[in-house]
Protein backbone atom coordinates (compact mmCIF):
# COMPACT_ATOMS: atom_id res chain seq x y z
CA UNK A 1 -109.85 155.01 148.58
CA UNK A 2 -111.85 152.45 146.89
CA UNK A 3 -110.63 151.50 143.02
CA UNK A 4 -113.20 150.66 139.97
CA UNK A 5 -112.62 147.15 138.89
CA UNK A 6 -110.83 146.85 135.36
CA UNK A 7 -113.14 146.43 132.83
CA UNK A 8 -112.24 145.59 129.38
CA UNK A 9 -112.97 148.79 126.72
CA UNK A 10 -114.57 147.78 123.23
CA UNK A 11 -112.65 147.59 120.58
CA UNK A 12 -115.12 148.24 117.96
CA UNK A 13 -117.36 151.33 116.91
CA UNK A 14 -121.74 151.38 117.12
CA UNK A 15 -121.72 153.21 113.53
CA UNK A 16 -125.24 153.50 112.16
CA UNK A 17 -123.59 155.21 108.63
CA UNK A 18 -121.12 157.66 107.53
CA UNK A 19 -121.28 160.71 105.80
CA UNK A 20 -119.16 161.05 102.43
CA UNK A 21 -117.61 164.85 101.08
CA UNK A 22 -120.95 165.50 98.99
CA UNK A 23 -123.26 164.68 102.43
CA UNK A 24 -124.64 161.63 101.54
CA UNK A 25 -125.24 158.86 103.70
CA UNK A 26 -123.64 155.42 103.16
CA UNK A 27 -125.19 152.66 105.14
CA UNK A 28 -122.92 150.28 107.39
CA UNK A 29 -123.65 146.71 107.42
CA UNK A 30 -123.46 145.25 110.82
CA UNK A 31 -120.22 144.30 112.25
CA UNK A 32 -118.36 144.97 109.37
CA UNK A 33 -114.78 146.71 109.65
CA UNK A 34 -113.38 149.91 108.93
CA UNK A 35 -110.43 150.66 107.57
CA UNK A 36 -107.76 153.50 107.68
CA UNK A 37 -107.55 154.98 104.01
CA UNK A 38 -103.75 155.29 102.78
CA UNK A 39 -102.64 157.69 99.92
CA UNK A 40 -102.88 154.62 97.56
CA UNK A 41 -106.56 154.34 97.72
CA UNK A 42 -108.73 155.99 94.90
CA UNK A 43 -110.00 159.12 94.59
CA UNK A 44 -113.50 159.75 93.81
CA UNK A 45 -114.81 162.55 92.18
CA UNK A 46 -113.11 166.14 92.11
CA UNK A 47 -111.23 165.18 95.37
CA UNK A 48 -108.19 163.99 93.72
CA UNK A 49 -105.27 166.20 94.06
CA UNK A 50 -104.80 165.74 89.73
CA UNK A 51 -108.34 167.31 89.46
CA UNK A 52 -107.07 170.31 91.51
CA UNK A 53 -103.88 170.86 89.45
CA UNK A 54 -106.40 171.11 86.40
CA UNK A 55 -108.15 173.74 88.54
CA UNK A 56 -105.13 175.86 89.60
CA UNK A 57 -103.84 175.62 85.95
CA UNK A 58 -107.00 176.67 84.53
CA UNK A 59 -107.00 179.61 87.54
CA UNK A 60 -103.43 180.73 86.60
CA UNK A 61 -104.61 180.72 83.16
CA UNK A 62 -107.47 183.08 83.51
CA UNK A 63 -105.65 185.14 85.59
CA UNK A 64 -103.08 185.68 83.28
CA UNK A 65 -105.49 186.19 80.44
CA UNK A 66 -106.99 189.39 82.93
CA UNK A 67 -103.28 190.94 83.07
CA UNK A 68 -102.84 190.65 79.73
CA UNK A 69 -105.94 192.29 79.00
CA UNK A 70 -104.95 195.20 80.85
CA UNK A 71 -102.07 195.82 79.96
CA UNK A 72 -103.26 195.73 76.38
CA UNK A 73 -106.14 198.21 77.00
């Protein structure tokens, strides 16, 4: 059985742009890097987990305003 020769794989990505969380596109220069994102980059916008404490607080509070409310009534 015959074998493929070895050829060396790419080690870099064709990426026209990416898409970010609200669907926009973001242009990518030529041959520039990407990198992995860590849990110390920034947040932007609503995506950061204190924005969604401030949700679920706000939530909690709303529902317990409701049982209040009926229990009152």
């Amino acid at each position: 059985m015959a074998t493929a020769p070895d050829k060396p794989s790419r080690t870099e990505a064709s990426v026209d742009g990416l898409i970010d969380e609200n669907g926009s596109r973001i242009d990518v220069p030529p041959h520039s890097e990407l990198k992995v994102a860590n849990d110390h980059e920034a947040t932007v916008g609503a995506t950061g987990p204190t924005n969604w404490w401030l949700y679920g607080l706000i939530a909690l509070a709303i529902i317990v305003a409701i049982l209040l409310l009926m229990q009152v009534l």
